[in-house]
N, C-alpha and C. Protein backbone atom coordinates (compact mmCIF):
# COMPACT_ATOMS: atom_id res chain seq x y z
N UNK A 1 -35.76 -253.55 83.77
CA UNK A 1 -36.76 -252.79 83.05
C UNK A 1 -38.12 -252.92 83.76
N UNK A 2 -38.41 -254.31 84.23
CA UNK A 2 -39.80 -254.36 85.13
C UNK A 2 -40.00 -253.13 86.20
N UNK A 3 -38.75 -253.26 86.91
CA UNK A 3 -38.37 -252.82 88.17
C UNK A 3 -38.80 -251.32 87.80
N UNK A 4 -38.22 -250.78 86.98
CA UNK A 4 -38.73 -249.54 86.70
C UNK A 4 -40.18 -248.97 85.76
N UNK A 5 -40.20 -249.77 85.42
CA UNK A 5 -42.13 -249.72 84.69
C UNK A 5 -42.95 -249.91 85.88
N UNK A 6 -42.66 -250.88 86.82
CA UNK A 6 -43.25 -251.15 88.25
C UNK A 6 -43.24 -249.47 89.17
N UNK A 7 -42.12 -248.80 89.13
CA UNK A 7 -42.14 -247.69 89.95
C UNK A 7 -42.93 -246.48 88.97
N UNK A 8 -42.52 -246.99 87.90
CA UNK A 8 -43.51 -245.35 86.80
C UNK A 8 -44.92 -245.54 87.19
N UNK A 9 -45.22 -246.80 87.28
CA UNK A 9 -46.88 -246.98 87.51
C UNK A 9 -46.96 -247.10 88.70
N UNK A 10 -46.51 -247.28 90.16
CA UNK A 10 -47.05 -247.90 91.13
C UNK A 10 -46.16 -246.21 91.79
N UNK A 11 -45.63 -245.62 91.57
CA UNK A 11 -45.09 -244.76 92.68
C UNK A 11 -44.42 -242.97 92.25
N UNK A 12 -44.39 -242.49 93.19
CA UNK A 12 -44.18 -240.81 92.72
C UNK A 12 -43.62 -240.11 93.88
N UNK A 13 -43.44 -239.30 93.63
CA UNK A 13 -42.54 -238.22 94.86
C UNK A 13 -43.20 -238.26 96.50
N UNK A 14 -44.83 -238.76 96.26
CA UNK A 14 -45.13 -238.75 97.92
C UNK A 14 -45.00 -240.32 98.04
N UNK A 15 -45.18 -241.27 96.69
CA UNK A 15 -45.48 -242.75 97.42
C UNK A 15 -44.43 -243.54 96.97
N UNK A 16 -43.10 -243.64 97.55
CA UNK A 16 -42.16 -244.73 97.39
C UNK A 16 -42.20 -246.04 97.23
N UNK A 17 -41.55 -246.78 96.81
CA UNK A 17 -41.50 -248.59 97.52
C UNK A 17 -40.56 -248.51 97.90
N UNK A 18 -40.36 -249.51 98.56
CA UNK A 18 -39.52 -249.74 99.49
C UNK A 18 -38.52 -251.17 98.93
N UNK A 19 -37.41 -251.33 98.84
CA UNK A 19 -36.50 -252.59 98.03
C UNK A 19 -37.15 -253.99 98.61
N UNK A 20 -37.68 -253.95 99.62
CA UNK A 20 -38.22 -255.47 99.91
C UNK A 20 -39.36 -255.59 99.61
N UNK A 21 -40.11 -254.61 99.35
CA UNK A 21 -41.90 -254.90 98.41
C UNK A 21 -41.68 -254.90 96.97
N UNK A 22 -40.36 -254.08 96.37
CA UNK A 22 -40.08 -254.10 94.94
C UNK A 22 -40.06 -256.10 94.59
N UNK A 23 -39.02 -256.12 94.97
CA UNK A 23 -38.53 -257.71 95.36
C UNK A 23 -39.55 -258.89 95.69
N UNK A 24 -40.70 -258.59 96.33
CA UNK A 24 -41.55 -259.37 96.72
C UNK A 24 -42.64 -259.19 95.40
N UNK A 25 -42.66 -257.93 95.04
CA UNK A 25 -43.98 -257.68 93.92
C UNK A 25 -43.23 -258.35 92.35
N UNK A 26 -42.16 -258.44 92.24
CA UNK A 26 -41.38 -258.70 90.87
C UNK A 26 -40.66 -260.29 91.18
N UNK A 27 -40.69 -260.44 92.38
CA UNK A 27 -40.47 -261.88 92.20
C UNK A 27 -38.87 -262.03 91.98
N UNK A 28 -38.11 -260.84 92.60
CA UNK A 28 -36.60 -260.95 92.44
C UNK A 28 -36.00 -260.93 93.70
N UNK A 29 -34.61 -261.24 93.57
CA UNK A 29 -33.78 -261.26 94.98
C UNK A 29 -33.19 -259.97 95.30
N UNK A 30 -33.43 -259.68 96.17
CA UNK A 30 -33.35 -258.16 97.20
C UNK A 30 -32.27 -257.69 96.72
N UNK A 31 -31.38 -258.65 97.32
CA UNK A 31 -29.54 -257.48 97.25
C UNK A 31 -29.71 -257.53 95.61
N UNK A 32 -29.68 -258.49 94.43
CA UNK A 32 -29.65 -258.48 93.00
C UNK A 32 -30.32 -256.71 92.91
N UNK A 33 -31.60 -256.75 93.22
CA UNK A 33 -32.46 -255.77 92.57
C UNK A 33 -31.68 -254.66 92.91
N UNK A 34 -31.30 -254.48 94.27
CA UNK A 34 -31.01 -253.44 94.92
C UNK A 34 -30.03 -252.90 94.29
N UNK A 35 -28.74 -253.83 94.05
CA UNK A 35 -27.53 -253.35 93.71
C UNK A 35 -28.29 -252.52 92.43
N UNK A 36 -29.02 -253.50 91.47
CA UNK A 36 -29.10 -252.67 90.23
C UNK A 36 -29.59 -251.19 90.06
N UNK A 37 -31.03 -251.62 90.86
CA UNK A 37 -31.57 -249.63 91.02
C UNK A 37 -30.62 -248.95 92.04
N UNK A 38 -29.19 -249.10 93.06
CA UNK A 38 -28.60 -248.23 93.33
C UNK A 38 -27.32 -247.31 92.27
N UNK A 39 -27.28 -248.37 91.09
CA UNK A 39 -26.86 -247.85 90.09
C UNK A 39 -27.00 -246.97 89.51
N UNK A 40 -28.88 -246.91 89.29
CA UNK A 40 -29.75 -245.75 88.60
C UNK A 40 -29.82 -244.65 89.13
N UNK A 41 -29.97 -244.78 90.41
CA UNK A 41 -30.06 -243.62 91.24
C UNK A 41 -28.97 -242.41 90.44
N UNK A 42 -27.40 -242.39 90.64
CA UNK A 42 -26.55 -241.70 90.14
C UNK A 42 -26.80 -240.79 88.95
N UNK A 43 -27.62 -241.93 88.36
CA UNK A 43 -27.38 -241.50 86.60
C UNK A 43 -28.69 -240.96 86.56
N UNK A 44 -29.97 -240.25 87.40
CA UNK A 44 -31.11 -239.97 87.39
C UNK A 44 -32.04 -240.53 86.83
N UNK A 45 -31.83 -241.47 86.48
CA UNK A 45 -32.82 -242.97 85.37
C UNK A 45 -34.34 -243.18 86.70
N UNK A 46 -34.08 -243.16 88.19
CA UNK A 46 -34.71 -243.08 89.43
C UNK A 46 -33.96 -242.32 90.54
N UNK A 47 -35.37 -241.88 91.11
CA UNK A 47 -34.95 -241.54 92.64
C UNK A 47 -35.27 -242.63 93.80
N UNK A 48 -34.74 -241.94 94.84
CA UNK A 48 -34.69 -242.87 95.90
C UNK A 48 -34.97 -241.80 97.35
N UNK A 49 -34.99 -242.20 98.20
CA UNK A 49 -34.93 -241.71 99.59
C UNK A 49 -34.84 -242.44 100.19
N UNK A 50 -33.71 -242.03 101.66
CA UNK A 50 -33.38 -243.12 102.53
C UNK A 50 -34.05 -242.64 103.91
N UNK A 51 -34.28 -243.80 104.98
CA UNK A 51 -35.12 -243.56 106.02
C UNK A 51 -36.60 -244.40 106.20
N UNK A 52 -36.93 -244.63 107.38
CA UNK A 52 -38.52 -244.77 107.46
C UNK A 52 -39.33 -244.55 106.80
N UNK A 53 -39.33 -243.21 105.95
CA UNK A 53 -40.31 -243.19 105.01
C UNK A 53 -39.86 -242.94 103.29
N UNK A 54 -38.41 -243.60 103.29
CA UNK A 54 -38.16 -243.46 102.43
C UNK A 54 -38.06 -244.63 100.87
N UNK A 55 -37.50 -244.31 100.43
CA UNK A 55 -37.53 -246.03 99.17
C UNK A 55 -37.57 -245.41 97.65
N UNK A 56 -37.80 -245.94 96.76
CA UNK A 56 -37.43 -245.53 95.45
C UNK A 56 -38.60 -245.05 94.55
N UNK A 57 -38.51 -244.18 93.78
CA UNK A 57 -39.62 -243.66 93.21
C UNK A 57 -39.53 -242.82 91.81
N UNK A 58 -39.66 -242.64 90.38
CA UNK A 58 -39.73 -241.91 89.70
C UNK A 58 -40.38 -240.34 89.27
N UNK A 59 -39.33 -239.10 89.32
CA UNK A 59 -39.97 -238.34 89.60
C UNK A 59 -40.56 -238.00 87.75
N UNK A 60 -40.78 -236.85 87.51
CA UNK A 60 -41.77 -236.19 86.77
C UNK A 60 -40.16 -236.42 85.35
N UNK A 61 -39.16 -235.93 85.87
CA UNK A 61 -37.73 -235.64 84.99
C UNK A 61 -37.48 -237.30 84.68
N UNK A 62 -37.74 -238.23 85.57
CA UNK A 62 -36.95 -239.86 85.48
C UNK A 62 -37.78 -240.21 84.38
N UNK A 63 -39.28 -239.99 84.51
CA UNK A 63 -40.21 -240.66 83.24
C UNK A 63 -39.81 -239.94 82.04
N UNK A 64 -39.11 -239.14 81.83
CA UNK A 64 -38.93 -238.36 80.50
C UNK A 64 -37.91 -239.06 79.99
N UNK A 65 -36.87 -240.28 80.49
CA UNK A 65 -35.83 -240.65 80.26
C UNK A 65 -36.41 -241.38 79.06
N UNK A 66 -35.45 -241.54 78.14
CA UNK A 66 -35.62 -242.97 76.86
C UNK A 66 -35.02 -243.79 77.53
N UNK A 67 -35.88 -245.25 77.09
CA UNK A 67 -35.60 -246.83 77.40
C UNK A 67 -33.96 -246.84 77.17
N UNK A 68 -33.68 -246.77 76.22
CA UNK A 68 -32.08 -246.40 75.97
C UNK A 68 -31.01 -246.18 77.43
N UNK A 69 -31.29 -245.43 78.31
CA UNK A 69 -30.54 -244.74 78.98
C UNK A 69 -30.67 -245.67 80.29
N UNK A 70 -31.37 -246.71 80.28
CA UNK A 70 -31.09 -247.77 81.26
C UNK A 70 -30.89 -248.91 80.73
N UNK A 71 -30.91 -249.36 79.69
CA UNK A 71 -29.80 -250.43 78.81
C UNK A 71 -28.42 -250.02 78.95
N UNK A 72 -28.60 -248.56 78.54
CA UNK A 72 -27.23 -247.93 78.43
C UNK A 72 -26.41 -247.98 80.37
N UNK A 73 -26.70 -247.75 81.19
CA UNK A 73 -26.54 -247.91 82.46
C UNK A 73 -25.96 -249.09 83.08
N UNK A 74 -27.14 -249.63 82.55
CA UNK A 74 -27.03 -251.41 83.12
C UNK A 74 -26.37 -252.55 82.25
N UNK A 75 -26.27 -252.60 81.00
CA UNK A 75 -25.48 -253.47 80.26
C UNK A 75 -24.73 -253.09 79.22
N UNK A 76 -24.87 -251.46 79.00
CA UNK A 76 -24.18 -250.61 77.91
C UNK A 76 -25.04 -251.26 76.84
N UNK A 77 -24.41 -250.45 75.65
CA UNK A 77 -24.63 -249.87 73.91
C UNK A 77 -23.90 -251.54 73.48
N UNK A 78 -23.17 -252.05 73.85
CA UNK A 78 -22.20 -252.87 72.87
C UNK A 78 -23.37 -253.88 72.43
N UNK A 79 -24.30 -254.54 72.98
CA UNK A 79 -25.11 -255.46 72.07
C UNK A 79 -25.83 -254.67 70.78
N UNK A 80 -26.04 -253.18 70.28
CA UNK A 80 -26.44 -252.36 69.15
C UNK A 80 -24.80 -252.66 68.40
N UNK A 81 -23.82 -253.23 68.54
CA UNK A 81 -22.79 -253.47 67.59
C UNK A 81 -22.42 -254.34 67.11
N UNK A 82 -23.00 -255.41 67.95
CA UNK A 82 -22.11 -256.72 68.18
C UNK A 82 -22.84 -257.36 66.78
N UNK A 83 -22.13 -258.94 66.84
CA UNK A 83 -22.52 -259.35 65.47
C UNK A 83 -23.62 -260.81 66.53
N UNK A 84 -24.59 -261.32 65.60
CA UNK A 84 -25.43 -261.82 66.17
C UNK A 84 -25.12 -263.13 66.15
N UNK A 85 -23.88 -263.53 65.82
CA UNK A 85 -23.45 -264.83 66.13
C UNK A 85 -22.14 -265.40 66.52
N UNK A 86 -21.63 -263.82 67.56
CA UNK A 86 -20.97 -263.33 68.09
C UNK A 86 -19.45 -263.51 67.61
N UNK A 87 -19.41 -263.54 66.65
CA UNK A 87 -18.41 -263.63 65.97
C UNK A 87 -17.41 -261.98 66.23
N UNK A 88 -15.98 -261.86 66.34
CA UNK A 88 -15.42 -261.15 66.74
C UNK A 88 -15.07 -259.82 64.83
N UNK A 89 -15.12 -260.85 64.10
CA UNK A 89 -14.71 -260.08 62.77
C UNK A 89 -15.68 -259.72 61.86
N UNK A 90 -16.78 -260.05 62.32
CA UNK A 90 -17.89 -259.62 61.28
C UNK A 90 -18.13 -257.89 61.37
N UNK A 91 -18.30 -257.29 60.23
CA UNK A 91 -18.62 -255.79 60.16
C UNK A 91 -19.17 -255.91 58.79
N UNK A 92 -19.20 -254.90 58.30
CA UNK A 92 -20.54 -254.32 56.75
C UNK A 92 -19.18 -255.29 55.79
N UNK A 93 -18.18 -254.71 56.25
CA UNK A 93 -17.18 -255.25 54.86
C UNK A 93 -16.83 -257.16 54.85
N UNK A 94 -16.79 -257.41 56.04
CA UNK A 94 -16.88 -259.00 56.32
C UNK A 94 -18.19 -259.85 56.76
N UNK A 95 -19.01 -259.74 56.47
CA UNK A 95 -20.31 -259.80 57.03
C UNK A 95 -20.85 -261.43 57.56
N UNK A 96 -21.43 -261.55 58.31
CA UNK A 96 -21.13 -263.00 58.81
C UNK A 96 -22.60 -263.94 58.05
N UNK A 97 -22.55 -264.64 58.16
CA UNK A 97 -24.03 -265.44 57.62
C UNK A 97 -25.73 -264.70 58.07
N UNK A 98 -25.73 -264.20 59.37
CA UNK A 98 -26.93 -263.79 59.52
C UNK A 98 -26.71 -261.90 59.49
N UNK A 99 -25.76 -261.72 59.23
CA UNK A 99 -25.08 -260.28 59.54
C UNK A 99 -25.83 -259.20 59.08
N UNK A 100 -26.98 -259.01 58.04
CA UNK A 100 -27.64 -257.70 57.30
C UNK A 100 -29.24 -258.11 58.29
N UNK A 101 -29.98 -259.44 58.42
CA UNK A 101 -31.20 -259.64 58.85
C UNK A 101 -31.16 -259.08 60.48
N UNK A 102 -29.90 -259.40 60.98
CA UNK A 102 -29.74 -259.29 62.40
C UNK A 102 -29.26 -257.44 62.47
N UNK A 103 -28.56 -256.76 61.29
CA UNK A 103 -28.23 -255.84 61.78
C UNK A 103 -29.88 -255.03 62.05
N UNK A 104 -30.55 -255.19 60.89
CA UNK A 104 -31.67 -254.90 60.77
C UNK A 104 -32.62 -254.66 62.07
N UNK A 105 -32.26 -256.11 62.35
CA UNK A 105 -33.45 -256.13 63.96
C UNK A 105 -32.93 -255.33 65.22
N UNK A 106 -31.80 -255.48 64.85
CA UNK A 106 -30.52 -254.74 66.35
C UNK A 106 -30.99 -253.05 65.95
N UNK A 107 -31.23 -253.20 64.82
CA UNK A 107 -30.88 -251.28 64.75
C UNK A 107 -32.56 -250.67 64.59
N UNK A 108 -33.78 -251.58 64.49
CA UNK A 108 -34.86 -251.35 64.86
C UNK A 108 -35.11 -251.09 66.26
N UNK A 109 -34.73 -252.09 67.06
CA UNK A 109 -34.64 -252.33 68.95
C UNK A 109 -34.21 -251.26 69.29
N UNK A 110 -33.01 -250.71 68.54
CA UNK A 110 -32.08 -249.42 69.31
C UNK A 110 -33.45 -248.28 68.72
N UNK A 111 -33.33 -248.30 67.32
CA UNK A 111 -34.53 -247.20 67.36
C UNK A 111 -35.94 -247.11 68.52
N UNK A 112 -36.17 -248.05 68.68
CA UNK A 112 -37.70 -248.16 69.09
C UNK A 112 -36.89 -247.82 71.01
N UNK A 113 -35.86 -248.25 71.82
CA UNK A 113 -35.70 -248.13 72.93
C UNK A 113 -35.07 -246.54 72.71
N UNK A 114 -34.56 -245.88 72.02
CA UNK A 114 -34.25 -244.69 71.81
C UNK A 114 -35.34 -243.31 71.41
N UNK A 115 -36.03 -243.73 71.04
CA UNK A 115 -37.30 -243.08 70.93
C UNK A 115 -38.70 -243.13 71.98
N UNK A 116 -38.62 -244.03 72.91
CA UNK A 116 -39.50 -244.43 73.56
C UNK A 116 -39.54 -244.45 74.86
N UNK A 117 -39.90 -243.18 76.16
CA UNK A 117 -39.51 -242.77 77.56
C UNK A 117 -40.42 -243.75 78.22
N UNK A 118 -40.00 -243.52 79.49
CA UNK A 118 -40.34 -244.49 80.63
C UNK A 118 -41.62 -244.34 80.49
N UNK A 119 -42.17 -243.14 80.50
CA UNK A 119 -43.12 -242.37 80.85
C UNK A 119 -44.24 -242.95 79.75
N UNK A 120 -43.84 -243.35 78.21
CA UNK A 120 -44.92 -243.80 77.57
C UNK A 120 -45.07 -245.03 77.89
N UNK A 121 -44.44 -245.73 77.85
CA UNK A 121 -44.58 -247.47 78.07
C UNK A 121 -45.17 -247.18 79.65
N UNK A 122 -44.85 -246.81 80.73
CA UNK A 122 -46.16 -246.41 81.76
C UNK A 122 -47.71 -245.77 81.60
N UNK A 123 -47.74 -245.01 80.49
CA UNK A 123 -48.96 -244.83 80.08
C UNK A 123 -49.60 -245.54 79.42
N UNK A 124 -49.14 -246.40 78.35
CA UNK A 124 -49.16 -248.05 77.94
C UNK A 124 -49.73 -248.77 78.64
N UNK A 125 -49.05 -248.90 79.50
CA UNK A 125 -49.52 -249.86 80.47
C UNK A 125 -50.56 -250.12 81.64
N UNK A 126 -50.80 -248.78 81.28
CA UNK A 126 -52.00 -248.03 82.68
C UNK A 126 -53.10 -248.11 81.71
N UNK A 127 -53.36 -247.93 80.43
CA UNK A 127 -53.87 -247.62 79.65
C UNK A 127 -54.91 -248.88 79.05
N UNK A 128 -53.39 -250.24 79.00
CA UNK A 128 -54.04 -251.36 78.57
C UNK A 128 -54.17 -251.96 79.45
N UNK A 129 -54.06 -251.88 81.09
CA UNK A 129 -54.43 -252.75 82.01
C UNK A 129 -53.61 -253.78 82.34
N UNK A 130 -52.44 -253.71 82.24
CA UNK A 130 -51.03 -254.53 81.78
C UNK A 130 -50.80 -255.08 83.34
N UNK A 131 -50.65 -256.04 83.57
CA UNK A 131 -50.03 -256.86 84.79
C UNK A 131 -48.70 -256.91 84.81
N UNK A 132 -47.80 -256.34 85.81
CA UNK A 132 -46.04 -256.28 85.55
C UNK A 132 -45.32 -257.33 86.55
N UNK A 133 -46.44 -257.75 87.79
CA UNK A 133 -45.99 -258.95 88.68
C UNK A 133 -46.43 -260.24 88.24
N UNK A 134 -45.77 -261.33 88.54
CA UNK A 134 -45.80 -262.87 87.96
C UNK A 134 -46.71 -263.37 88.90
């Protein structure tokens, strides 16, 4: 999620990064990062370009995406189901000890990442002066 709040604010169709300044500015390991945003690429979540002057970048269509659709990408929907004390049989009809407080918070998170594009949490963040490197 950094990785891509980092490109909504820092980059656009003329100004790329490049996977070893992503990595150096976020404080992550190259091939890790890489593999993950070559994932995105596919699913239009980011663009990319390869070459000398090429590297990864969000266009005008990627910021319109909801937070959703790179949870959904990268670790799937199943934590919006699961039970929060990972119990395999808990549902509405068997409900586990923390099972209604937790569905609560799980199905706020999904609202709030389902309603909420790249593109605002980058304006957010431009807005409040937000630091995204450690």
């Amino acid at each position: 999620m950094r990785a891509i709040l980092f490109l909504a604010v820092e980059s656009n169709e003329t100004k790329k990064i490049r996977i070893s300044e992503l990595a150096e500015e976020l404080k992550m390991p190259t091939p890790y990062l890489g593999k993950i945003l070559q994932e995105l690429v596919p699913k239009s979540i980011i663009s990319s370009i390869k070459g000398p002057r090429g590297g990864f970048y969000l266009t005008e269509k990627n910021q319109q995406a909801p937070l959703i659709k790179i949870i959904e990408a990268i670790d799937g929907l199943a934590y919006f189901e699961k039970c929060g004390l990972g119990l395999e049989d808990c549902s509405d009809s068997h409900p586990c000890p923390i099972h209604e407080d937790f569905k609560k918070s799980r199905d706020h998170l999904k609202t709030v990442f389902t309603n909420k594009t790249i593109r605002e949490l980058a304006s957010e963040i431009i807005a409040n002066e937000l630091i995204l490197v450690s």
